[in-house]
PDB file of N, CA and C in Angstrom:
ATOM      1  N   UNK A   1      14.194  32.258  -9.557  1.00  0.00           N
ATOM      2  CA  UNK A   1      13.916  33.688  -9.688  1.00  0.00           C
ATOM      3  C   UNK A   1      13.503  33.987 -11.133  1.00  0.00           C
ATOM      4  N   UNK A   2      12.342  34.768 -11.248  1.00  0.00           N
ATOM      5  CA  UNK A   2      11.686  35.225 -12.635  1.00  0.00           C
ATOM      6  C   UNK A   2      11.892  36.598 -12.934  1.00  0.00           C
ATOM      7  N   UNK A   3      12.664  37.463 -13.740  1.00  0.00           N
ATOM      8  CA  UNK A   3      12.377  38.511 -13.761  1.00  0.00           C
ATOM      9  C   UNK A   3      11.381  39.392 -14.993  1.00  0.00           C
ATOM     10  N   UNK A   4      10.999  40.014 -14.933  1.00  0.00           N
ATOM     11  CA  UNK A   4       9.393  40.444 -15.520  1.00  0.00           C
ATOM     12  C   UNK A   4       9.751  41.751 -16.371  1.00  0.00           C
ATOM     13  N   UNK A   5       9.889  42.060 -17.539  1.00  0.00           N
ATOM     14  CA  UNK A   5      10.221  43.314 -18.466  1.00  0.00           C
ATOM     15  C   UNK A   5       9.217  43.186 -19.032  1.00  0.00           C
ATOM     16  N   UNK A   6       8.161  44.810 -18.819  1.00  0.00           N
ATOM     17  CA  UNK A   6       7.378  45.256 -19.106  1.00  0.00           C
ATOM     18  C   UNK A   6       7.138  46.598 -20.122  1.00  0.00           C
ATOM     19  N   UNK A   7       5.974  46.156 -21.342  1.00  0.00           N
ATOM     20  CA  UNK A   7       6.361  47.913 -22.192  1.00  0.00           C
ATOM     21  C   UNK A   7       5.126  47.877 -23.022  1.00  0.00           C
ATOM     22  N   UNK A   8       4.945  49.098 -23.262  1.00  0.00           N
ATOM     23  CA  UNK A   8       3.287  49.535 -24.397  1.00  0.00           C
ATOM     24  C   UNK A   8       2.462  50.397 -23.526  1.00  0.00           C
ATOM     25  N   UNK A   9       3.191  50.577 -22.354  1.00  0.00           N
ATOM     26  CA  UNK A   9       2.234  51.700 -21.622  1.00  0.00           C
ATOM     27  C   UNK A   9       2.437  52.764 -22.688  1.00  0.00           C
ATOM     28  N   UNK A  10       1.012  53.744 -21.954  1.00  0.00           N
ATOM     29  CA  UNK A  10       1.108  54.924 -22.682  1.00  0.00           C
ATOM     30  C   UNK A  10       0.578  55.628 -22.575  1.00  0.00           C
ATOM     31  N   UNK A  11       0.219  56.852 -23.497  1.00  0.00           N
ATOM     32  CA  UNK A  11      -1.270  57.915 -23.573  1.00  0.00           C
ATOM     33  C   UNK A  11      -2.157  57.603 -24.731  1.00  0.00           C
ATOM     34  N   UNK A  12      -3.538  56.880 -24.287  1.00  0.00           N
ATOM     35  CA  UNK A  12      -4.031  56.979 -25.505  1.00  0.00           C
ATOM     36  C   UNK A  12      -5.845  57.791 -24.756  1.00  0.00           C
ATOM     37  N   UNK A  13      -6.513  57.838 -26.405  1.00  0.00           N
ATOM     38  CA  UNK A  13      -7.607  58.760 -26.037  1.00  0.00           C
ATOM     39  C   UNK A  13      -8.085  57.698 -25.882  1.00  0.00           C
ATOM     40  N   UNK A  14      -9.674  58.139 -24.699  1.00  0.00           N
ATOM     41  CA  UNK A  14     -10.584  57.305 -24.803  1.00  0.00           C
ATOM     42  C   UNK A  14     -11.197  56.595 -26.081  1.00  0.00           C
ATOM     43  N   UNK A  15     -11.558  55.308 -25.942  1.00  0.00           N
ATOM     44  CA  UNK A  15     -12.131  54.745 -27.027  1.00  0.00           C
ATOM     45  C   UNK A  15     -10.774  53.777 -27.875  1.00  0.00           C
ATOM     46  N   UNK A  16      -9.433  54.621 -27.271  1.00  0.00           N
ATOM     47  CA  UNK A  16      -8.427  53.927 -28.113  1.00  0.00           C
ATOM     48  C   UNK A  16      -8.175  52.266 -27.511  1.00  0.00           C
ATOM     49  N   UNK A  17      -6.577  52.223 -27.984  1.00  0.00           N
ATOM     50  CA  UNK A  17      -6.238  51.138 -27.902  1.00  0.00           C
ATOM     51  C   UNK A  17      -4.824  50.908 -27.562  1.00  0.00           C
ATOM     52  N   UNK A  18      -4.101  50.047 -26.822  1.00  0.00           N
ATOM     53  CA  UNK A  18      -2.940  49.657 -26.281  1.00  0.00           C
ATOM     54  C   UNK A  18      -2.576  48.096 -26.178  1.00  0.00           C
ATOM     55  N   UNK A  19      -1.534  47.844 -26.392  1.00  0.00           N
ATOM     56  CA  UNK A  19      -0.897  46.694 -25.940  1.00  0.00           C
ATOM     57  C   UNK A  19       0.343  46.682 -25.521  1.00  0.00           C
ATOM     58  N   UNK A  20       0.153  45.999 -23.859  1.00  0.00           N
ATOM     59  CA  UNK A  20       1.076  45.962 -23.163  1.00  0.00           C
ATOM     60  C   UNK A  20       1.499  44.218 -23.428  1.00  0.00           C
ATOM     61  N   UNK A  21       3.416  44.281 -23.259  1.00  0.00           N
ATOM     62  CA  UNK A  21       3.733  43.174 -23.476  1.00  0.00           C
ATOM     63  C   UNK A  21       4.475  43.148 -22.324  1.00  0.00           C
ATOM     64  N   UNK A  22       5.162  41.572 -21.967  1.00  0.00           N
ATOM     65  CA  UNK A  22       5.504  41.528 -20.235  1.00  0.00           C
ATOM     66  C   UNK A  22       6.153  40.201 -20.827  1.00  0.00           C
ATOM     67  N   UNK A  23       7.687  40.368 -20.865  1.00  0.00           N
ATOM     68  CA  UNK A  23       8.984  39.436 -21.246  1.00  0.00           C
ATOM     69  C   UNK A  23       9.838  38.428 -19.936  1.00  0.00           C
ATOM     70  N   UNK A  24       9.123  37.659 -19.806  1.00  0.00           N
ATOM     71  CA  UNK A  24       9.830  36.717 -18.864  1.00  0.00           C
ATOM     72  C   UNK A  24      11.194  36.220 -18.788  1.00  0.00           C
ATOM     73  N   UNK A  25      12.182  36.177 -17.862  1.00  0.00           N
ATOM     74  CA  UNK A  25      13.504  35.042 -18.104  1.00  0.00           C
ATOM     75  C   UNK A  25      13.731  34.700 -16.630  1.00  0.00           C
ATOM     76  N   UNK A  26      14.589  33.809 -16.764  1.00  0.00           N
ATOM     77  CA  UNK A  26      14.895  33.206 -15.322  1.00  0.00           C
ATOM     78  C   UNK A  26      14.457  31.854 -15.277  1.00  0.00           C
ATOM     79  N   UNK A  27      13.886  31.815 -14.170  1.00  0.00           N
ATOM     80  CA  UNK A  27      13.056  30.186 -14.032  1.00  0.00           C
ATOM     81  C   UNK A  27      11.608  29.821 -14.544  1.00  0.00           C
ATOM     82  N   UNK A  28      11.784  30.232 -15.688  1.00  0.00           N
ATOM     83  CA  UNK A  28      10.162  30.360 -16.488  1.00  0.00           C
ATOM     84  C   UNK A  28       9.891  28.697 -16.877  1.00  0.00           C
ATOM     85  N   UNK A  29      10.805  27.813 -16.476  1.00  0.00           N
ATOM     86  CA  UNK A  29      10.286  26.656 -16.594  1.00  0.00           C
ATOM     87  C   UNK A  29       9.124  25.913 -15.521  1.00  0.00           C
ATOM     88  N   UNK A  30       9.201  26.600 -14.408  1.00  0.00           N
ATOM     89  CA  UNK A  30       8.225  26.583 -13.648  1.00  0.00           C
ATOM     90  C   UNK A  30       6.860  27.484 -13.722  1.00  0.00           C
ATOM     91  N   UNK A  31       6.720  28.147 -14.976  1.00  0.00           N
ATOM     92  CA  UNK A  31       5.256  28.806 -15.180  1.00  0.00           C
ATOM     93  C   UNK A  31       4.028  28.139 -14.457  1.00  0.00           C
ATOM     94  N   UNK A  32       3.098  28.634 -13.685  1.00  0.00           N
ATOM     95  CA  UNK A  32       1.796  28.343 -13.523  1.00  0.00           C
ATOM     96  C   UNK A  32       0.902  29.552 -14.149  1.00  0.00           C
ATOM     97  N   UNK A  33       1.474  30.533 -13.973  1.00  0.00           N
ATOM     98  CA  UNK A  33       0.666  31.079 -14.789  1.00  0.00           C
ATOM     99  C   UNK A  33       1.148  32.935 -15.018  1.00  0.00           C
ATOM    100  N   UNK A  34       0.589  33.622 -16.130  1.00  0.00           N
ATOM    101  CA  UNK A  34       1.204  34.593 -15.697  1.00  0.00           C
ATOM    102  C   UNK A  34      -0.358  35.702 -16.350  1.00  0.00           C
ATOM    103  N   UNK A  35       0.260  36.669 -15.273  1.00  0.00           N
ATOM    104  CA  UNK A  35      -1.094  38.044 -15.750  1.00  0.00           C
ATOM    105  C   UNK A  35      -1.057  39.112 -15.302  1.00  0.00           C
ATOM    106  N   UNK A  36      -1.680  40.119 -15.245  1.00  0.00           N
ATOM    107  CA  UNK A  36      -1.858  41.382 -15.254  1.00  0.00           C
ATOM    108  C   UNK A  36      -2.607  41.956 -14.124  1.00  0.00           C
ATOM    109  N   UNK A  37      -1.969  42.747 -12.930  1.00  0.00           N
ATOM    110  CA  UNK A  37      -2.930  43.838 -12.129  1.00  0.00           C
ATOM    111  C   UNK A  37      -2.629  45.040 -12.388  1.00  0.00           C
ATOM    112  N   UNK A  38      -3.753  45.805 -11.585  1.00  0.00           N
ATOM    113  CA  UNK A  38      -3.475  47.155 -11.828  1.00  0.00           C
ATOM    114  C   UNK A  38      -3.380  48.054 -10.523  1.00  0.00           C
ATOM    115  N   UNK A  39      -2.874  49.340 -10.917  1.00  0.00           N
ATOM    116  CA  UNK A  39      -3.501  50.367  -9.307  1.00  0.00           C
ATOM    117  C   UNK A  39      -3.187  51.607  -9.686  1.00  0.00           C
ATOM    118  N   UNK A  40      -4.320  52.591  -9.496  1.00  0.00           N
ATOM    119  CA  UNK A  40      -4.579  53.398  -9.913  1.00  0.00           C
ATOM    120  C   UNK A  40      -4.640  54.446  -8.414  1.00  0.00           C
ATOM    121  N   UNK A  41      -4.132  55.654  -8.806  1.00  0.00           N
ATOM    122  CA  UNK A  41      -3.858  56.547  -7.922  1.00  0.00           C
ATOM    123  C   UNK A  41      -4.797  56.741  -6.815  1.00  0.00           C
ATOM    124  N   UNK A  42      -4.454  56.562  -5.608  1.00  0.00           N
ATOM    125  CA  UNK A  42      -5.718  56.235  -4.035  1.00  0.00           C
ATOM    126  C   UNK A  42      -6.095  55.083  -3.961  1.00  0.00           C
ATOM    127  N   UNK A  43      -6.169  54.253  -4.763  1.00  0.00           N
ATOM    128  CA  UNK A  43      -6.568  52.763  -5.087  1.00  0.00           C
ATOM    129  C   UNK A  43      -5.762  51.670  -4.830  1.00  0.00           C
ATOM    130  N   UNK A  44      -6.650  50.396  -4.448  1.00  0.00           N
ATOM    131  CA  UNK A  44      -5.370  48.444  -4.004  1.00  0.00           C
ATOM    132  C   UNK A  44      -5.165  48.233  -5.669  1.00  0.00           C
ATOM    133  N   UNK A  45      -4.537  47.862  -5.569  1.00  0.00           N
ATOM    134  CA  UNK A  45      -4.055  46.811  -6.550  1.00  0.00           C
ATOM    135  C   UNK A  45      -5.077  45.847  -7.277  1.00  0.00           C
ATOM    136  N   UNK A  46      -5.428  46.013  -8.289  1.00  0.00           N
ATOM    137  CA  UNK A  46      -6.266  44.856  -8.250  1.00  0.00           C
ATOM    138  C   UNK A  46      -6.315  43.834  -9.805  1.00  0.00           C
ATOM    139  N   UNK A  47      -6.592  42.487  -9.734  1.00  0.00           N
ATOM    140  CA  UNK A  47      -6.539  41.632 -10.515  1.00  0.00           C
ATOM    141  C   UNK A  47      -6.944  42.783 -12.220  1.00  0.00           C
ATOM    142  N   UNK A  48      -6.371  41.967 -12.997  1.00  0.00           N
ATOM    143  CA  UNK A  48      -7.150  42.644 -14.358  1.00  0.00           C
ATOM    144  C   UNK A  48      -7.251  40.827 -15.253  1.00  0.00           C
ATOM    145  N   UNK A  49      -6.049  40.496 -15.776  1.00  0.00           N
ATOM    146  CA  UNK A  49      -6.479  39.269 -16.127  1.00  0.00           C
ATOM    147  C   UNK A  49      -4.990  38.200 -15.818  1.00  0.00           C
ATOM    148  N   UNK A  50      -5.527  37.147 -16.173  1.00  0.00           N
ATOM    149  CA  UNK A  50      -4.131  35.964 -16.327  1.00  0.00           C
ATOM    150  C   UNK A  50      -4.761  34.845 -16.863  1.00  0.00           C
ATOM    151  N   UNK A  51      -3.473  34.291 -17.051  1.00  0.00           N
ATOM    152  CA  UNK A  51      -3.308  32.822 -18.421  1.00  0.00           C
ATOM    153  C   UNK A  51      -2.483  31.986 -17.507  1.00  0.00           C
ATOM    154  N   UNK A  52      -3.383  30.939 -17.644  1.00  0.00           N
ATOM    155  CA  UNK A  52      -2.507  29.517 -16.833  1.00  0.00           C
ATOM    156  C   UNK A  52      -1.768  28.840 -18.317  1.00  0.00           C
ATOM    157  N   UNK A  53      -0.848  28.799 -17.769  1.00  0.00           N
ATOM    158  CA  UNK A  53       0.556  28.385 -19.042  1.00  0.00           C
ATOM    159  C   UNK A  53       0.002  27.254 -19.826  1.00  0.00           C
ATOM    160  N   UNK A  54      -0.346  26.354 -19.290  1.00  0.00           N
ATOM    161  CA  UNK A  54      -0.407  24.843 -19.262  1.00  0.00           C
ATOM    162  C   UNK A  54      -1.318  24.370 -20.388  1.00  0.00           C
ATOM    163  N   UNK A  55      -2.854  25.136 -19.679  1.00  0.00           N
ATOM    164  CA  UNK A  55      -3.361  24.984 -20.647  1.00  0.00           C
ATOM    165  C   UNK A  55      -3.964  26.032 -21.578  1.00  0.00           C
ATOM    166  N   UNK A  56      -3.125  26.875 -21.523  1.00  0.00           N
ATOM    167  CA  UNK A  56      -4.033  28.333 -22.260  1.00  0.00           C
ATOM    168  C   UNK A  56      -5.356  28.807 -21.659  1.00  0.00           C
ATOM    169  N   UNK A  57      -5.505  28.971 -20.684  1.00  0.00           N
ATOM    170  CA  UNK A  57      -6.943  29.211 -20.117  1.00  0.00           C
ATOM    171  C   UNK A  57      -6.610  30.515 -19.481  1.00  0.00           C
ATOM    172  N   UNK A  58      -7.923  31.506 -19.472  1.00  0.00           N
ATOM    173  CA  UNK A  58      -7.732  32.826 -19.226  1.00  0.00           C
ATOM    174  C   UNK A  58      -8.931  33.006 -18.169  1.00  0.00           C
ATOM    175  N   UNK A  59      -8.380  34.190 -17.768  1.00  0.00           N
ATOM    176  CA  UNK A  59      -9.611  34.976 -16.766  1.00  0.00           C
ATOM    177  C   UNK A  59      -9.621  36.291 -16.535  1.00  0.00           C
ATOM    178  N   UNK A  60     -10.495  36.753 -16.205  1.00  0.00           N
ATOM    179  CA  UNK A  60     -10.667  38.170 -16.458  1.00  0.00           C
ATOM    180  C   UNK A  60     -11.316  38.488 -15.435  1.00  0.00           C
ATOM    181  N   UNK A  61     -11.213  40.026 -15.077  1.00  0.00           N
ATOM    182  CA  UNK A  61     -11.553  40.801 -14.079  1.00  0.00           C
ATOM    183  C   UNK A  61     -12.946  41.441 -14.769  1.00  0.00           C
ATOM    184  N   UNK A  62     -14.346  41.118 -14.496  1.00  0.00           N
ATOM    185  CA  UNK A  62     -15.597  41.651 -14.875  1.00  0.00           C
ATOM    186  C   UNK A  62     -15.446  43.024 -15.735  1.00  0.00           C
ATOM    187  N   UNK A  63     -14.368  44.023 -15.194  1.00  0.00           N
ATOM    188  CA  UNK A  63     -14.453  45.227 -15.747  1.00  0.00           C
ATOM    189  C   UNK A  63     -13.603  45.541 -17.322  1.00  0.00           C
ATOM    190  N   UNK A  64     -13.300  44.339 -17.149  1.00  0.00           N
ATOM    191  CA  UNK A  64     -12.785  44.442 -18.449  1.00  0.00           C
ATOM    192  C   UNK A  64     -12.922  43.306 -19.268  1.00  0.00           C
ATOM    193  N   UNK A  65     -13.724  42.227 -19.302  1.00  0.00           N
ATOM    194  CA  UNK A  65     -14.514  41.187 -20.039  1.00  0.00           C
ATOM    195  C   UNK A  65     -14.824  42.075 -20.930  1.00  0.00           C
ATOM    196  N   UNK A  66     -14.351  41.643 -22.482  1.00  0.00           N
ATOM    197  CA  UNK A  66     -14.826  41.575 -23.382  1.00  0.00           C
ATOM    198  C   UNK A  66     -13.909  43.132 -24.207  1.00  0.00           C
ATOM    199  N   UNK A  67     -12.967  43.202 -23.075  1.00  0.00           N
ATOM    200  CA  UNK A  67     -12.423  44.791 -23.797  1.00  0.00           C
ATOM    201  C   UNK A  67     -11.026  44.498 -24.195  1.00  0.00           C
ATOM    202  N   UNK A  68     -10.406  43.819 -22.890  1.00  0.00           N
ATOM    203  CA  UNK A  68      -9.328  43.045 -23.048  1.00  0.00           C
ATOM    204  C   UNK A  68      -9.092  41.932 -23.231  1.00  0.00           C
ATOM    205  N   UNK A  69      -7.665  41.373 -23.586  1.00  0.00           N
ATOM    206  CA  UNK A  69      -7.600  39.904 -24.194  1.00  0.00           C
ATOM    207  C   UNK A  69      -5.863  39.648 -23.797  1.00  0.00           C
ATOM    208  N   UNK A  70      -5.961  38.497 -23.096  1.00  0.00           N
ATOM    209  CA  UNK A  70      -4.580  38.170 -22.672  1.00  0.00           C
ATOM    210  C   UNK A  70      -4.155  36.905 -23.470  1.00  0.00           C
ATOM    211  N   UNK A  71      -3.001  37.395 -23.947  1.00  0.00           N
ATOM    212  CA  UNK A  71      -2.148  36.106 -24.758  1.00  0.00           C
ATOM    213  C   UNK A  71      -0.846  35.866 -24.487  1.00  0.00           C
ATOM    214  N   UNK A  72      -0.373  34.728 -25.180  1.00  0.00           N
ATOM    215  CA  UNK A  72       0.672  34.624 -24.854  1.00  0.00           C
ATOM    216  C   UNK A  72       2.049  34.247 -26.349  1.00  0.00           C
ATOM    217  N   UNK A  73       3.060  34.229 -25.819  1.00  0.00           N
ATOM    218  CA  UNK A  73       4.058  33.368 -27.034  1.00  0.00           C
ATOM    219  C   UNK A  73       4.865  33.068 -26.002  1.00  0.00           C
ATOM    220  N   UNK A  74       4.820  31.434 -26.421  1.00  0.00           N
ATOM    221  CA  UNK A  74       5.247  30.829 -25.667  1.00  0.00           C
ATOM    222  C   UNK A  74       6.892  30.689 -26.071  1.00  0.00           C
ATOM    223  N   UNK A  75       7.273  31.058 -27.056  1.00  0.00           N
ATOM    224  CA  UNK A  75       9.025  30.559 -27.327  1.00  0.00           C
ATOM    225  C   UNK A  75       9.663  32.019 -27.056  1.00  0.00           C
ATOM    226  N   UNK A  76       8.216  33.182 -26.437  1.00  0.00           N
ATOM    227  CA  UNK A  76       9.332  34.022 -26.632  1.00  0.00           C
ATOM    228  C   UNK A  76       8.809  34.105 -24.797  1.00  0.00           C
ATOM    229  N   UNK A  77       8.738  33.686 -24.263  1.00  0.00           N
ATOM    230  CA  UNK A  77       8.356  33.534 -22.479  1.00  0.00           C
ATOM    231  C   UNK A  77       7.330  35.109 -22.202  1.00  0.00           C
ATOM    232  N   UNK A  78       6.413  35.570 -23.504  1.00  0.00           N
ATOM    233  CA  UNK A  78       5.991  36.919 -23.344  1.00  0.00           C
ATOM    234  C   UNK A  78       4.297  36.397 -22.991  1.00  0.00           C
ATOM    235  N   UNK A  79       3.649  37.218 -22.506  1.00  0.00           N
ATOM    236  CA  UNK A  79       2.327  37.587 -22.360  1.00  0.00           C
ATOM    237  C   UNK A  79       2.198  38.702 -22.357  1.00  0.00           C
ATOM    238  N   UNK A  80       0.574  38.979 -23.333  1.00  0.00           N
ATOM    239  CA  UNK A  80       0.548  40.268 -23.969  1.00  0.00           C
ATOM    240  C   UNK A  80      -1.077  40.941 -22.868  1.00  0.00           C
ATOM    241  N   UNK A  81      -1.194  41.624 -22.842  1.00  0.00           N
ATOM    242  CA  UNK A  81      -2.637  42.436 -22.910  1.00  0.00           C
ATOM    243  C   UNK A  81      -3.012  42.935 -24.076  1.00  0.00           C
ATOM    244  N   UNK A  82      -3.941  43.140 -25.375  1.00  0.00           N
ATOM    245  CA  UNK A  82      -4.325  44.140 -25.835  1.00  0.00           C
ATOM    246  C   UNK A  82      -5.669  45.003 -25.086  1.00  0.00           C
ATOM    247  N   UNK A  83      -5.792  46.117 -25.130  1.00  0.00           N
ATOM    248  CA  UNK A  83      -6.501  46.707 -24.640  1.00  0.00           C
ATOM    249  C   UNK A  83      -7.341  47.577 -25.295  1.00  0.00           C
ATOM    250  N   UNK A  84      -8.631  47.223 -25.561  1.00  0.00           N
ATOM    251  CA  UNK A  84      -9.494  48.095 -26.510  1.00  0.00           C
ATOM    252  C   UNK A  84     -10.711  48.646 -25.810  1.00  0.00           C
ATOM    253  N   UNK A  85     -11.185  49.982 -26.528  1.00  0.00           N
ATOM    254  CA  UNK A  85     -12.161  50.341 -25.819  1.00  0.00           C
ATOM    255  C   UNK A  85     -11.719  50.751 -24.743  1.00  0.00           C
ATOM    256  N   UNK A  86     -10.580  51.364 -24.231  1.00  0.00           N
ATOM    257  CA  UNK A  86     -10.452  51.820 -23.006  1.00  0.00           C
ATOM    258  C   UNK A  86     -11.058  52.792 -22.794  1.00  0.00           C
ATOM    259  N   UNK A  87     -11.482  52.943 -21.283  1.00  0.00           N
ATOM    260  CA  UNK A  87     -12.571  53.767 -20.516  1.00  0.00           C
ATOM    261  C   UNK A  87     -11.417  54.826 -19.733  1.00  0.00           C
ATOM    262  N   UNK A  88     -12.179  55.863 -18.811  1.00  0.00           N
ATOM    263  CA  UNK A  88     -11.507  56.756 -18.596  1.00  0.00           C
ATOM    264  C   UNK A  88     -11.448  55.897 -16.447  1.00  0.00           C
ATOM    265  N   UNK A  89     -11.759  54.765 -16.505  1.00  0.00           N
ATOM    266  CA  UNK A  89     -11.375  54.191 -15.098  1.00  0.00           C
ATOM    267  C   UNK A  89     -10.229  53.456 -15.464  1.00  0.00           C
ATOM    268  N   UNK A  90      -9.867  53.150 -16.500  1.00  0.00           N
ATOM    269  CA  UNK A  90      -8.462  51.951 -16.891  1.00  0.00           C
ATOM    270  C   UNK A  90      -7.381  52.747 -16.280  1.00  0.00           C
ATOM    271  N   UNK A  91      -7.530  53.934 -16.604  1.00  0.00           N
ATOM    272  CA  UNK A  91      -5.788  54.451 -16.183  1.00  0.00           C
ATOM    273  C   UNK A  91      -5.439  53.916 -14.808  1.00  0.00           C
ATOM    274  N   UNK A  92      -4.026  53.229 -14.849  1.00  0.00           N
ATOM    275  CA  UNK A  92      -3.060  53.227 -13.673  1.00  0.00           C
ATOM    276  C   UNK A  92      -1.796  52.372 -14.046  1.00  0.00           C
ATOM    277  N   UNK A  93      -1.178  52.028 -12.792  1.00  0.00           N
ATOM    278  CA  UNK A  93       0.269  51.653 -13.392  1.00  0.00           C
ATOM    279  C   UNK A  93      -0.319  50.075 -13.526  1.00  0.00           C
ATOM    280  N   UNK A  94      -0.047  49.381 -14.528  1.00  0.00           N
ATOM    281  CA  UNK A  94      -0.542  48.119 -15.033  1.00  0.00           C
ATOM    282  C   UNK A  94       0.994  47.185 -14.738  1.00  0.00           C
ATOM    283  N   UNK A  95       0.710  45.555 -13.797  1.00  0.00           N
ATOM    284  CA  UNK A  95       2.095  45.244 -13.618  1.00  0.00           C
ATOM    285  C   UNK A  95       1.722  44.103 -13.930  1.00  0.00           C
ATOM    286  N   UNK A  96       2.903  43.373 -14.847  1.00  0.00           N
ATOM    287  CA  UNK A  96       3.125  41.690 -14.977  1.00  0.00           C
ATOM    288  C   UNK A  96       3.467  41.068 -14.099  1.00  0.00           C
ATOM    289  N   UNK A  97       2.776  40.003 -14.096  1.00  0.00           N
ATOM    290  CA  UNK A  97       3.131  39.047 -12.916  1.00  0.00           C
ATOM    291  C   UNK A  97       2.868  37.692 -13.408  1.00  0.00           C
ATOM    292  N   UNK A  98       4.093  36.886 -12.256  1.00  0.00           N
ATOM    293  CA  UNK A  98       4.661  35.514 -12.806  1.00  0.00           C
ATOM    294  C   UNK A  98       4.271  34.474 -11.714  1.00  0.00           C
ATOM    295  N   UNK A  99       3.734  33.619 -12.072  1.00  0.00           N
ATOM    296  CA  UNK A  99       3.621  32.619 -10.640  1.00  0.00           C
ATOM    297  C   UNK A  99       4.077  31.351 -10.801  1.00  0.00           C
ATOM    298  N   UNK A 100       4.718  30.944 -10.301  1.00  0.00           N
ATOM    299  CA  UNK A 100       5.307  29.192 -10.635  1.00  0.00           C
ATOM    300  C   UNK A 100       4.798  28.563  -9.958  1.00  0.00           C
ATOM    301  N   UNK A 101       4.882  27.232 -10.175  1.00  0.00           N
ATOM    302  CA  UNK A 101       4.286  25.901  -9.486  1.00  0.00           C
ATOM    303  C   UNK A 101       4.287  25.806  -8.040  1.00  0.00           C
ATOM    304  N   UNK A 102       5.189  26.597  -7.056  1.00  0.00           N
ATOM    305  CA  UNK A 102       5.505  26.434  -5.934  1.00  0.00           C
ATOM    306  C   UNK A 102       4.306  27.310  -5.787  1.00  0.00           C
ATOM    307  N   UNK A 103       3.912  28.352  -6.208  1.00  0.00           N
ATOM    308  CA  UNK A 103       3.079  29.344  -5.500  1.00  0.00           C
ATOM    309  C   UNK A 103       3.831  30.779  -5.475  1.00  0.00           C
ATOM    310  N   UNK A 104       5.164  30.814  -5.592  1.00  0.00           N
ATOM    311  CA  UNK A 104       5.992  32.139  -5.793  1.00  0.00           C
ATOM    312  C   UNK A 104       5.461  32.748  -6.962  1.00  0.00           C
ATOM    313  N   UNK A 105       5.173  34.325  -6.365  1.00  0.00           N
ATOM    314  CA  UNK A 105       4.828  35.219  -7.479  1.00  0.00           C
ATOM    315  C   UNK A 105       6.041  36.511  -7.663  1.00  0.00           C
ATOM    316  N   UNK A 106       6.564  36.680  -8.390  1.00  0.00           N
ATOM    317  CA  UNK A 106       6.981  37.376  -8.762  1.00  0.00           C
ATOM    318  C   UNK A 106       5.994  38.959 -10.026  1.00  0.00           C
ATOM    319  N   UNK A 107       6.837  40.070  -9.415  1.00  0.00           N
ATOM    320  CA  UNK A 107       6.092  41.306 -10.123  1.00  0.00           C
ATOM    321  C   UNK A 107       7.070  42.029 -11.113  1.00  0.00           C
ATOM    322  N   UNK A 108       6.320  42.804 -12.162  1.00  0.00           N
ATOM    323  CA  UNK A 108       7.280  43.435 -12.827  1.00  0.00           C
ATOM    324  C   UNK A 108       7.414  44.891 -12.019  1.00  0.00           C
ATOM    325  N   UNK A 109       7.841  45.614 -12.875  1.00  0.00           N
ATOM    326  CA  UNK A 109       8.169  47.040 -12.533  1.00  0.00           C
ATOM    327  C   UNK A 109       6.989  47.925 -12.774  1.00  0.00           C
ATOM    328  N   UNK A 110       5.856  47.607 -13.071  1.00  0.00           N
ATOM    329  CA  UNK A 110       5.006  48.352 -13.869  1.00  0.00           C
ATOM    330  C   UNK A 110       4.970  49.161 -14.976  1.00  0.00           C
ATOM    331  N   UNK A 111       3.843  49.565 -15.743  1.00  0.00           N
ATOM    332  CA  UNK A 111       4.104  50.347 -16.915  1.00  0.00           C
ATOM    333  C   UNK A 111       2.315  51.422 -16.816  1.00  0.00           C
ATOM    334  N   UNK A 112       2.847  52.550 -17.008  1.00  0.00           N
ATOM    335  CA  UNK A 112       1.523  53.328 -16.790  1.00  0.00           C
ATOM    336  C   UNK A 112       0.891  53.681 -17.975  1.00  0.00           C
ATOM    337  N   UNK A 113      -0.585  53.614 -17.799  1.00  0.00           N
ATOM    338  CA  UNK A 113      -1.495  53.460 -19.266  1.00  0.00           C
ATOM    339  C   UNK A 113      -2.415  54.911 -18.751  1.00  0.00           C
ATOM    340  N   UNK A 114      -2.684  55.849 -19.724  1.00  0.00           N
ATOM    341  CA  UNK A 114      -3.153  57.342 -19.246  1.00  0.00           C
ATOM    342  C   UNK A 114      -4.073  57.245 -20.490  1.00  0.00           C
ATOM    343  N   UNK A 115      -5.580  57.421 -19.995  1.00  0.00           N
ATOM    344  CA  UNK A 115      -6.235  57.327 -20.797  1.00  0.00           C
ATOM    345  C   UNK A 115      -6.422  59.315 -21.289  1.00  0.00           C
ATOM    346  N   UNK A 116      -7.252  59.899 -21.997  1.00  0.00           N
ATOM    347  CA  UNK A 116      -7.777  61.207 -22.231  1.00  0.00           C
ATOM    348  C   UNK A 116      -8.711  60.831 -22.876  1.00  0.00           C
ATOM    349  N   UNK A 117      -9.733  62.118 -22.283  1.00  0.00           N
ATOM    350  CA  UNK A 117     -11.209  62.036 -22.383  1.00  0.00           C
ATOM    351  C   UNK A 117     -10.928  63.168 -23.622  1.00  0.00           C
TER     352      UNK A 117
END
C-alpha cells in the first residue's frame, strides 16, 4: 500500500506559475512510476504527465509539453509538477499517482489549481 500527500494547489493568474508536490510512503520500494492527472469540472480525468522511477524518463500530455515539467527527489519519495504559463483550460483538481511493478495504482486526494483571467 502507497499512500500519496499532495500540496501547491492554488489561485494563480493567468500567465502565472505553480508547483505542485506529491509525497509518497508505504511500499515505494516498488515504484514504476509516478505522475499527475487531472479533471476539471463536467470533464474524465485525464493524463497530464509521469516519470518512470527507474530511469528518469518523462511524458507528457500534448497540452502541456513544454509548460510543464515533472521531477522528482528521490530520498525524499516526492514528485513535483512545476507549472508555467498556465492557461485558463489548466484549472481542475490535479491528483498524484503511484504505480508499482505489479501494475497497482494508487491515487492521492487531489489538490485544486484555479487559474484567473
Amino acid at each position: 500500500q502507497v499512500q500519496l500527500v499532495e500540496s501547491g494547489g492554488g489561485l494563480v493568474q493567468a500567465g502565472g506559475s505553480l508547483r505542485l508536490s506529491c509525497a509518497a510512503s508505504g511500499r515505494t520500494f516498488s515504484t514504476y512510476d509516478m505522475g499527475w492527472y487531472r479533471q476539471a469540472p463536467g470533464k474524465e480525468r485525464e493524463f497530464v504527465a509521469s516519470l518512470t522511477w527507474s530511469i528518469d524518463s518523462t511524458r507528457y500530455a500534448d497540452s502541456v509539453k513544454g509548460r510543464f515539467t515533472i521531477s522528482r527527489d528521490i530520498v525524499k519519495n516526492t514528485v513535483y509538477l512545476q507549472m508555467n504559463s498556465l492557461k485558463s483550460e489548466d484549472p481542475a483538481v490535479y491528483y498524484c499517482t503511484h504505480t508499482s511493478h505489479s501494475g497497482r495504482r494508487s491515487w492521492g486526494q487531489g489538490t485544486q489549481v484555479t487559474v484567473s483571467s
